[in-house]
C-alpha atoms as a PDB file:
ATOM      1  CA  UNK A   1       0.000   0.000   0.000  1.00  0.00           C
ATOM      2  CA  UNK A   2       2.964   2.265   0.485  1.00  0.00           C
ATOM      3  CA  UNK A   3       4.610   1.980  -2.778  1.00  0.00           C
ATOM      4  CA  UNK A   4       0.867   2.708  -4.074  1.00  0.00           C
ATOM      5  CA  UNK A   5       1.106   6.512  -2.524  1.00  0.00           C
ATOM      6  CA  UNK A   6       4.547   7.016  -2.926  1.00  0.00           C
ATOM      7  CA  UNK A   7       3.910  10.625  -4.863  1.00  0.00           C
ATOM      8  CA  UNK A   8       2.856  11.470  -1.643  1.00  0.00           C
ATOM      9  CA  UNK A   9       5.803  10.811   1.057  1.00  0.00           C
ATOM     10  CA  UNK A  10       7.932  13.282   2.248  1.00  0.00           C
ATOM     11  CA  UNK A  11      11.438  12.097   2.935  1.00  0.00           C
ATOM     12  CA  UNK A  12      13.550  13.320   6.160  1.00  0.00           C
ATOM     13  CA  UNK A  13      16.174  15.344   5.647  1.00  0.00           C
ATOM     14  CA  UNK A  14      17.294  16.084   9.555  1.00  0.00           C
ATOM     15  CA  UNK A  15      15.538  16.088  12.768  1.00  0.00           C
ATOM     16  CA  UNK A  16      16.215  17.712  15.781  1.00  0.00           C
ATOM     17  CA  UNK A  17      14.597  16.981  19.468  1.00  0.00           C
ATOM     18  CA  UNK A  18      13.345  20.367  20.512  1.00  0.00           C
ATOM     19  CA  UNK A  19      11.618  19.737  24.179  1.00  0.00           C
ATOM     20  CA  UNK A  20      11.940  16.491  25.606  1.00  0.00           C
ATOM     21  CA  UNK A  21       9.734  16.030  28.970  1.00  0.00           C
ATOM     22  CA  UNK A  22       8.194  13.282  31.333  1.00  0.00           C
ATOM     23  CA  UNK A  23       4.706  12.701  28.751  1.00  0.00           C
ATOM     24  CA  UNK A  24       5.832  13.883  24.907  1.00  0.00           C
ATOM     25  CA  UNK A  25       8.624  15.053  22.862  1.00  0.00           C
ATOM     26  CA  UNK A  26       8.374  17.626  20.494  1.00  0.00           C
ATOM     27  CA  UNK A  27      10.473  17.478  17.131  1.00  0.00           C
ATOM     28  CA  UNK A  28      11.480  19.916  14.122  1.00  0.00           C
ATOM     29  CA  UNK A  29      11.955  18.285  11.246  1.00  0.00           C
ATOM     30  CA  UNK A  30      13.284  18.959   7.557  1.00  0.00           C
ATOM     31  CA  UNK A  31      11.672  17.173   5.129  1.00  0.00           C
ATOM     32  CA  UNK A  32      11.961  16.775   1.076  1.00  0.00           C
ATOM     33  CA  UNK A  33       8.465  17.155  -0.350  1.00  0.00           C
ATOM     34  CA  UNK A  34       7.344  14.958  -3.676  1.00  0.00           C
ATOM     35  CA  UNK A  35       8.243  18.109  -5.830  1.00  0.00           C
ATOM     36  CA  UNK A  36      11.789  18.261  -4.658  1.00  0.00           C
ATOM     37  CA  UNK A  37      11.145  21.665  -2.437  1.00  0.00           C
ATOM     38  CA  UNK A  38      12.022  21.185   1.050  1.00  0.00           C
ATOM     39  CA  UNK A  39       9.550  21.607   4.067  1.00  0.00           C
ATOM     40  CA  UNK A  40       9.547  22.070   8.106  1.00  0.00           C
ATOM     41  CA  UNK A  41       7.288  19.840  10.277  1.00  0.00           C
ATOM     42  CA  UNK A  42       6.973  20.428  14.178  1.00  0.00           C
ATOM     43  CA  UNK A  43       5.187  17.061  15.873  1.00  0.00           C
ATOM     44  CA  UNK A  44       4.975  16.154  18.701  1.00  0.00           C
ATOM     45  CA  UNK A  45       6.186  12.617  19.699  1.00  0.00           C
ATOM     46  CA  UNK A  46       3.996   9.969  22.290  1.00  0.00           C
ATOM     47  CA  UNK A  47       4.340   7.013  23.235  1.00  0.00           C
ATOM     48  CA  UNK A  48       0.809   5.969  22.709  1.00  0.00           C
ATOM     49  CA  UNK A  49      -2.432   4.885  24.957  1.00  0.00           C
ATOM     50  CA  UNK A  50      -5.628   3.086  26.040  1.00  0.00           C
ATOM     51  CA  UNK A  51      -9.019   4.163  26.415  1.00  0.00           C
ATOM     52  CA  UNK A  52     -11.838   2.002  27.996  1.00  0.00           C
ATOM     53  CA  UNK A  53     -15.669   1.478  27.142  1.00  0.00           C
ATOM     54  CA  UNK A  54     -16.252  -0.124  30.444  1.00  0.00           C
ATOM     55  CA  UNK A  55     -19.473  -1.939  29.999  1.00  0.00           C
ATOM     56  CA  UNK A  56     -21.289  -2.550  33.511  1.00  0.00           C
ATOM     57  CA  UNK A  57     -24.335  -5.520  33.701  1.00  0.00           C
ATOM     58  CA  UNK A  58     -26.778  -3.057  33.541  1.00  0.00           C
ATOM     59  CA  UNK A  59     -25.860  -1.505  30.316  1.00  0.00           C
ATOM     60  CA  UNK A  60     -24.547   1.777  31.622  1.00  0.00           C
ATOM     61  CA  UNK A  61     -20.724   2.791  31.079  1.00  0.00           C
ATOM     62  CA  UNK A  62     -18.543   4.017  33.405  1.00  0.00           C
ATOM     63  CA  UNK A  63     -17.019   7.444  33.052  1.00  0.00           C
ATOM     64  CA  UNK A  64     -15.042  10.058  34.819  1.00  0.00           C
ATOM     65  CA  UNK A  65     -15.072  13.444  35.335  1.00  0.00           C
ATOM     66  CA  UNK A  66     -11.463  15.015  35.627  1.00  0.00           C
ATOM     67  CA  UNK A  67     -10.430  18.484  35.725  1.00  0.00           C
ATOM     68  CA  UNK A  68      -7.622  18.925  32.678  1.00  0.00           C
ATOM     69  CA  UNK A  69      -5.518  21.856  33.114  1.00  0.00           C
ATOM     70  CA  UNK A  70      -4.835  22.720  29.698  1.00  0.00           C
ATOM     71  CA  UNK A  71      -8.350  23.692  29.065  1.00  0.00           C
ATOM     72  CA  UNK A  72      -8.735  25.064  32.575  1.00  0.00           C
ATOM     73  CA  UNK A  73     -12.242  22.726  32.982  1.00  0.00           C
ATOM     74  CA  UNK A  74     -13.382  19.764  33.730  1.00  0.00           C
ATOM     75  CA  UNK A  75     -14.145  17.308  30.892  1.00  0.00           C
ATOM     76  CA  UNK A  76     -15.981  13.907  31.121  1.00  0.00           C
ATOM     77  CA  UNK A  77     -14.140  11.293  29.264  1.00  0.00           C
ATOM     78  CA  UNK A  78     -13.915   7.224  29.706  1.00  0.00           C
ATOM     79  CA  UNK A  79     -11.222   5.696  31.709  1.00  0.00           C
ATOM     80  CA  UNK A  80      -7.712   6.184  29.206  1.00  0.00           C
ATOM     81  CA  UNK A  81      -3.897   5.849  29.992  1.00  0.00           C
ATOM     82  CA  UNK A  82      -0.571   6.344  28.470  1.00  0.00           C
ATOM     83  CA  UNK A  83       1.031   2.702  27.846  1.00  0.00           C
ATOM     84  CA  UNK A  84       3.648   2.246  29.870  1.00  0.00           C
ATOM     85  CA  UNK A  85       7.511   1.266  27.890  1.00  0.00           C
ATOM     86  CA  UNK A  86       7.215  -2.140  27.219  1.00  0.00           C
ATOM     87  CA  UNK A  87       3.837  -2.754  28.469  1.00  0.00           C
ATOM     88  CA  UNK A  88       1.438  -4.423  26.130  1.00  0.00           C
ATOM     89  CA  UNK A  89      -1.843  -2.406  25.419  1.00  0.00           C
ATOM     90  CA  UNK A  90      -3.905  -5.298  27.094  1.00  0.00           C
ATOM     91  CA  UNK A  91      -2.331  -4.647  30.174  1.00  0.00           C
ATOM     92  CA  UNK A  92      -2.673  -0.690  29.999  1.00  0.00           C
ATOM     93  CA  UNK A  93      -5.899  -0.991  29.453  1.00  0.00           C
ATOM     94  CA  UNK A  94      -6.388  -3.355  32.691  1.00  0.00           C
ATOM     95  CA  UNK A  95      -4.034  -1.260  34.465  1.00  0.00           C
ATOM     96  CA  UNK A  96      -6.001   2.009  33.741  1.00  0.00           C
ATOM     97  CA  UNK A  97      -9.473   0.521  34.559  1.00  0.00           C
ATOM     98  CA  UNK A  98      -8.538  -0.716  38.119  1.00  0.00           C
ATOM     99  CA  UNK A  99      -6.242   2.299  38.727  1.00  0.00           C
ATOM    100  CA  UNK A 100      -9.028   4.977  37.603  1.00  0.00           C
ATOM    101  CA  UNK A 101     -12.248   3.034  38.217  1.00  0.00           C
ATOM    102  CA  UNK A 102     -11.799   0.122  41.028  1.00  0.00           C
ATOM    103  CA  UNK A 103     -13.330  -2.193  38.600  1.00  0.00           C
ATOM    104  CA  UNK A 104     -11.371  -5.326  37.358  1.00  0.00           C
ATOM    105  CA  UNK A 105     -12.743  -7.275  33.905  1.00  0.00           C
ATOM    106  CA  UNK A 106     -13.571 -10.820  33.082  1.00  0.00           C
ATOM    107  CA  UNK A 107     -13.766 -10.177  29.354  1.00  0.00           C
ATOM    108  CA  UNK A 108     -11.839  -7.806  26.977  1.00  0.00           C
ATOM    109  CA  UNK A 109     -11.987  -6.979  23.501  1.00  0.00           C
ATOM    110  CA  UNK A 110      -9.413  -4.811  21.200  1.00  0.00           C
ATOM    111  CA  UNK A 111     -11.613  -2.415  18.983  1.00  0.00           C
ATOM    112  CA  UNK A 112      -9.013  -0.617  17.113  1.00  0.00           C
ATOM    113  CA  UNK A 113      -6.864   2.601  17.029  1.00  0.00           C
ATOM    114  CA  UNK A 114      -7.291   6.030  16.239  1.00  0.00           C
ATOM    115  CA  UNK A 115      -4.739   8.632  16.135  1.00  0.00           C
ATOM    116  CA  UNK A 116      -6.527  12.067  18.042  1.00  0.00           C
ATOM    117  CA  UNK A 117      -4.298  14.622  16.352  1.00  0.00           C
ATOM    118  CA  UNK A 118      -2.442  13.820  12.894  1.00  0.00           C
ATOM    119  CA  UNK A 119      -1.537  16.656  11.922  1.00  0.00           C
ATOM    120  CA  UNK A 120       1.550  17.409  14.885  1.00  0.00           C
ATOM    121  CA  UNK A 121       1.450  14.484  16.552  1.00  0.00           C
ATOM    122  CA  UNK A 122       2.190  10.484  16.629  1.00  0.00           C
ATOM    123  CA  UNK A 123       0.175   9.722  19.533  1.00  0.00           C
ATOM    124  CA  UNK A 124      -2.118   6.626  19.128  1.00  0.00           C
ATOM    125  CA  UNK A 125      -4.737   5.532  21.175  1.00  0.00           C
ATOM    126  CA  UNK A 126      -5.970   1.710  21.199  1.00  0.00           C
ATOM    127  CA  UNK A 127      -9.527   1.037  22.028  1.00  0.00           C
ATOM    128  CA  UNK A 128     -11.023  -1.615  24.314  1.00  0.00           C
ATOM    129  CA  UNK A 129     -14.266  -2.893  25.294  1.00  0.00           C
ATOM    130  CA  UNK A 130     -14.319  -4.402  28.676  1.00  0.00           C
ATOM    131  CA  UNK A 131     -17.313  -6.580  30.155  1.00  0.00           C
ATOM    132  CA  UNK A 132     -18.359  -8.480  32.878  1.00  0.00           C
ATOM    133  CA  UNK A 133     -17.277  -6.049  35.690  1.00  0.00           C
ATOM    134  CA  UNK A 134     -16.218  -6.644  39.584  1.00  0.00           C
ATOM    135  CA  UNK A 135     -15.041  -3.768  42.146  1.00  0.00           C
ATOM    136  CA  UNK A 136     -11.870  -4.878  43.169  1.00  0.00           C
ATOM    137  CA  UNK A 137     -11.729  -4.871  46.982  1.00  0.00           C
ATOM    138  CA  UNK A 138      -8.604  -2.495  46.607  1.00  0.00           C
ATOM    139  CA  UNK A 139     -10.881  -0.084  45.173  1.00  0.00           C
ATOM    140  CA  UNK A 140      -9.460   2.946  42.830  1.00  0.00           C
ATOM    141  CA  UNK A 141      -5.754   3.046  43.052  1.00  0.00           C
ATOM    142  CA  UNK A 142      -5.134   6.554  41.283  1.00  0.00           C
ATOM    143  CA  UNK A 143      -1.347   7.854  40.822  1.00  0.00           C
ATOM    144  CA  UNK A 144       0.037  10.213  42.850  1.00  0.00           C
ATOM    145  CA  UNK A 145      -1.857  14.034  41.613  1.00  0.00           C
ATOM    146  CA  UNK A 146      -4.359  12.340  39.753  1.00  0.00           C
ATOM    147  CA  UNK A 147      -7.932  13.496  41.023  1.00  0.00           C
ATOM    148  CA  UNK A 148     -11.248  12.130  39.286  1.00  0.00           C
ATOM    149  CA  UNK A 149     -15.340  11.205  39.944  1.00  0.00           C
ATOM    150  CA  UNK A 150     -16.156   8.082  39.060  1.00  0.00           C
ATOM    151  CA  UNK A 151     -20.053   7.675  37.409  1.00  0.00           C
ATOM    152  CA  UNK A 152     -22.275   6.016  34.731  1.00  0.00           C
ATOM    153  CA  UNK A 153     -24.509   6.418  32.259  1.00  0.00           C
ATOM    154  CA  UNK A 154     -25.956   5.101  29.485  1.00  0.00           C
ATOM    155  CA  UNK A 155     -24.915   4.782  25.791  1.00  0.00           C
ATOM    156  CA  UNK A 156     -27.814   7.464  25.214  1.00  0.00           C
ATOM    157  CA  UNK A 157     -27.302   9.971  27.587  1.00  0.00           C
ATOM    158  CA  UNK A 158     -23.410   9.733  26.756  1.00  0.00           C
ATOM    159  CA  UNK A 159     -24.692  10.140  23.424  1.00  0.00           C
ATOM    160  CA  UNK A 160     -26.826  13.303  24.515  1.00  0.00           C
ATOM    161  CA  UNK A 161     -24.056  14.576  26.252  1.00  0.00           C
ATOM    162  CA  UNK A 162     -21.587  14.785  23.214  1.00  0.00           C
ATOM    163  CA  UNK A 163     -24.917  16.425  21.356  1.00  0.00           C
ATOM    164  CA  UNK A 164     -24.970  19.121  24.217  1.00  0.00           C
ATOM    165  CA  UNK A 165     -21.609  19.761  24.525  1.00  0.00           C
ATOM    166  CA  UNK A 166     -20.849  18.498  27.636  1.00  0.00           C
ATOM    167  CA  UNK A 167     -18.455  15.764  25.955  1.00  0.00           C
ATOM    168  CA  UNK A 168     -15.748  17.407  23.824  1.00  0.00           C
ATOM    169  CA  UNK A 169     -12.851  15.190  24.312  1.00  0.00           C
ATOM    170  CA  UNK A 170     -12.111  13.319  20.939  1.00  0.00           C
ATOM    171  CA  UNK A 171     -11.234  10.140  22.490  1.00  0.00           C
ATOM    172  CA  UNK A 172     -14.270  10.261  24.367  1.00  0.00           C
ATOM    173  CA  UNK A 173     -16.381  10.930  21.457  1.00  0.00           C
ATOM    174  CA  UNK A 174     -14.982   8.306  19.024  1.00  0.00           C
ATOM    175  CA  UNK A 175     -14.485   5.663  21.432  1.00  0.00           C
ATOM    176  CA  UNK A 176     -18.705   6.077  22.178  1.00  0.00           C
ATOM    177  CA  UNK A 177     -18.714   5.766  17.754  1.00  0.00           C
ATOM    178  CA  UNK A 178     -17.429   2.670  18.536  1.00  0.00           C
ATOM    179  CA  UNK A 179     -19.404   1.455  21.820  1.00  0.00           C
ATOM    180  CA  UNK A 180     -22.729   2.495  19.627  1.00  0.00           C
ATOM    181  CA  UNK A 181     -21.729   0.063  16.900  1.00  0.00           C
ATOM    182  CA  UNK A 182     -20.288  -2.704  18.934  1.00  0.00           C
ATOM    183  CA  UNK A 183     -23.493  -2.703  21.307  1.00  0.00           C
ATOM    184  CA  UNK A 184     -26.316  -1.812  18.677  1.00  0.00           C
ATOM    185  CA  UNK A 185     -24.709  -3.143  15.384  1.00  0.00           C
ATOM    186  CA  UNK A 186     -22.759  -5.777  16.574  1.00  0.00           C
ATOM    187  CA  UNK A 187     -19.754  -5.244  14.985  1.00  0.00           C
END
């Protein structure tokens, strides 16, 4: 498929690490476009993460309402975490929902991957459904500065919510694309 769009591809010429900190890196590079011109591109670089459609018995999801400082607001968004070096994306994904929700799963499925911000940056994001929910007697076990409400509602009014406004996070908003056509279209 590559070779297919190869009038498209921009080569590298250099790259040089402009900010590297605990979450991202940001880059400058110097590219060579298709028509031989040459080209910057600033990105920045991530390491990936999870994000969670946490399915309870009753049909409702679990969410969480965290405040997010760049935005100066709180946002409501489903449980998601950065994947650790090394760590597989199953085990972020179990990792997040205990750590952010108290809730362990007896069934998982992958969804897929979306990528929230192509044009600066190479974060991914894998999606999971999880099912058949327990509390774990631990409870939540959130990381050190990390401050959230847990709650649930149901595909609808998470639905209505994104309608209203009240959801803007794009994770949030395409991971609930995907809950509405795994649990009413059974994809």
């Amino acid at each position: 498929m590559k070779d297919q769009h190869a009038h498209l591809y921009e080569q590298q010429i250099d790259s040089t690490q402009m900010f590297d900190g605990k979450l991202l890196e940001v880059r400058l590079d110097r590219v060579r476009l298709p028509d031989g011109s040459e080209a910057t591109r600033e990105y920045v670089v991530h390491q990936g993460a999870v994000v969670v459609i946490p399915l309870l018995d009753s049909g409702e999801l679990i969410f969480e309402r965290q405040y997010r400082y760049p935005l100066q607001r709180t946002l409501l968004e489903l449980p998601a975490g950065k994947i650790d070096p090394g760590e597989e994306i199953l085990q972020t994904a179990k990792r997040e929902l205990l750590e952010e929700t108290g809730y362990r799963a007896g069934e998982w499925r992958y969804l897929g991957v979306m990528h929230p911000c192509v044009g600066y940056s190479n974060e991914r994001i894998e999606i999971f459904l999880a099912r058949g929910l327990q509390l774990d007697a631990g409870g939540q076990q959130l990381d050190h500065g990390e401050l959230l409400d847990v709650f649930n509602l149901s595909l609808d009014d998470a639905v209505q919510a994104v309608r209203d406004g009240e959801i803007t996070d794009a994770k949030t908003i395409t991971t609930l694309f995907w809950a509405e056509k795994v649990l009413r279209c059974g994809w």
